[in-house]
Protein backbone atom coordinates (compact mmCIF):
# COMPACT_ATOMS: atom_id res chain seq x y z
CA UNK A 1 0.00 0.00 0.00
CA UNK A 2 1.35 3.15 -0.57
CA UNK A 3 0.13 6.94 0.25
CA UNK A 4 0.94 10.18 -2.13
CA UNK A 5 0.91 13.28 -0.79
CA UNK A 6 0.74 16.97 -2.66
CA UNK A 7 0.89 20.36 -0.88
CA UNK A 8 -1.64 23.30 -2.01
CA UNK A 9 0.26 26.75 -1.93
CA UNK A 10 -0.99 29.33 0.84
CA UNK A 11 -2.88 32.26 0.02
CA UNK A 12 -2.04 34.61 2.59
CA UNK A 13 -4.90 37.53 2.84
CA UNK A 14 -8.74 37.48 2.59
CA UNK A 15 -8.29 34.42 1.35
CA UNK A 16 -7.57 32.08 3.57
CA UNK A 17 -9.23 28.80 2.72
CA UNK A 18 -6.42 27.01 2.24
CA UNK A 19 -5.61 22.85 2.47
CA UNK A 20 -2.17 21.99 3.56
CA UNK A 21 -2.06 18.65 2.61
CA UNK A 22 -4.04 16.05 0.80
CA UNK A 23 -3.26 12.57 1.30
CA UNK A 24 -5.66 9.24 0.18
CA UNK A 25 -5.28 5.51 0.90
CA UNK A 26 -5.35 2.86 0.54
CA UNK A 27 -3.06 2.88 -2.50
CA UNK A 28 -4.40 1.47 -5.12
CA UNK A 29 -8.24 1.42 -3.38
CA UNK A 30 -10.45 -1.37 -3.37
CA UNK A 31 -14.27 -0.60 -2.45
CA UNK A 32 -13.66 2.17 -0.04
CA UNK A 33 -10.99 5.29 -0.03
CA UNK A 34 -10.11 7.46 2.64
CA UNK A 35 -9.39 11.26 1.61
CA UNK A 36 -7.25 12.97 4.41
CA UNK A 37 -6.10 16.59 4.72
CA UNK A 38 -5.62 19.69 6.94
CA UNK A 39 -7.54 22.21 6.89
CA UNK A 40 -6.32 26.00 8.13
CA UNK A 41 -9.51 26.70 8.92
CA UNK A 42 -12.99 25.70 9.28
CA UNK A 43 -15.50 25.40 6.14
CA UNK A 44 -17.45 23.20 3.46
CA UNK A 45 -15.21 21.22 1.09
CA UNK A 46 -16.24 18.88 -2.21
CA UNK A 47 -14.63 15.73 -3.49
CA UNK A 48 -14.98 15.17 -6.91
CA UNK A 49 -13.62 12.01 -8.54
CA UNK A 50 -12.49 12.13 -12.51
CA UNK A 51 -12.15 9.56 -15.05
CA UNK A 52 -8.86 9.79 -17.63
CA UNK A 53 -11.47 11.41 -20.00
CA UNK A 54 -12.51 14.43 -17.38
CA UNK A 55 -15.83 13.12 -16.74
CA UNK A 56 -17.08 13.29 -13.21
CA UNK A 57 -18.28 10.42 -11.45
CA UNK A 58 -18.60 11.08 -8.32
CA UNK A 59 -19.01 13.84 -6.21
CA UNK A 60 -19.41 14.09 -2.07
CA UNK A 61 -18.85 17.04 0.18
CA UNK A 62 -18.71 17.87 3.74
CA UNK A 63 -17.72 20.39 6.28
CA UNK A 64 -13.97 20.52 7.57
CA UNK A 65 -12.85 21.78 10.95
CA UNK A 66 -9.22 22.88 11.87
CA UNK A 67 -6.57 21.00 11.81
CA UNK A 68 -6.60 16.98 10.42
CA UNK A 69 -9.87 15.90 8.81
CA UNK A 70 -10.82 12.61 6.84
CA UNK A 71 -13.78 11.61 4.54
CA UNK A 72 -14.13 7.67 3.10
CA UNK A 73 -15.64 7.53 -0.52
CA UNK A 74 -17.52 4.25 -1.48
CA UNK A 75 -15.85 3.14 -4.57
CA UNK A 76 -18.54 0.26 -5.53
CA UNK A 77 -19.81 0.85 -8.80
CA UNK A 78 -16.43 2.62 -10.04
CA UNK A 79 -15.06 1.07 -12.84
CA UNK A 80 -11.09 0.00 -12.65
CA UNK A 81 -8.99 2.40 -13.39
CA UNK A 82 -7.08 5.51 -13.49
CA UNK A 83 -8.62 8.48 -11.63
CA UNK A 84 -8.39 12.03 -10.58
CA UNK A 85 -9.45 12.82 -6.65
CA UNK A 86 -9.84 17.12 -6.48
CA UNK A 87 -10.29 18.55 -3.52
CA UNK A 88 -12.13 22.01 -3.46
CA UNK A 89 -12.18 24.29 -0.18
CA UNK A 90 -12.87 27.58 -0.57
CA UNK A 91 -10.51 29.19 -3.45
CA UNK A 92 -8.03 26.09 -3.03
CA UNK A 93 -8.28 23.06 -5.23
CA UNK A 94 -5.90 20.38 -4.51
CA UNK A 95 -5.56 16.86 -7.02
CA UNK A 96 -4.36 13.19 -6.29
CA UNK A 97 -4.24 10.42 -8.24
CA UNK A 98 -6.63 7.46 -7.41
CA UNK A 99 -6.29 3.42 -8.56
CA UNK A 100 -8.88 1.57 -7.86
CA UNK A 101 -8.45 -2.25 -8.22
């Protein structure tokens, strides 16, 4: 199993909606992925989940609180494949890569 992480870029200001870091696992994902970040503050996010060709196919939100937060995404149905997890909180948008097995 293995976990990728990428790092969002701070915006320092009004605009303080920023994710620190995104991590998901397992790696690849079977049925069920969890989606783990930190949050600089509190506030709604979306996951949205993209096949190789752009098209959505799935799409969950929530609301984050400060500090370390996590949200599972039920992968039955989901094809195989290659896809794109994004991450939108306030003005930041942050993208993994997702296999599912």
């Amino acid at each position: 199993t293995q976990t990728f992480t990428t790092l969002a870029h701070r915006i320092e200001g009004a605009q303080m909606n920023s994710v620190v870091a995104l991590n998901i696992y397992p790696y690849p994902a079977g049925e069920l992925a969890t989606v783990a970040f930190s949050a600089d503050n509190e506030g709604s996010y979306a996951i949205l989940l993209y096949d190789m060709i752009g098209n959505i196919v799935r799409t969950e939100a929530g609301n984050a609180g400060v500090g370390e937060n996590t949200h599972n995404i039920n992968l039955k149905g989901i094809a195989k494949g290659i896809y794109v997890t994004e991450l939108r909180k306030g003005d930041t948008i942050n993208k993994v890569k997702l296999v599912v097995q």
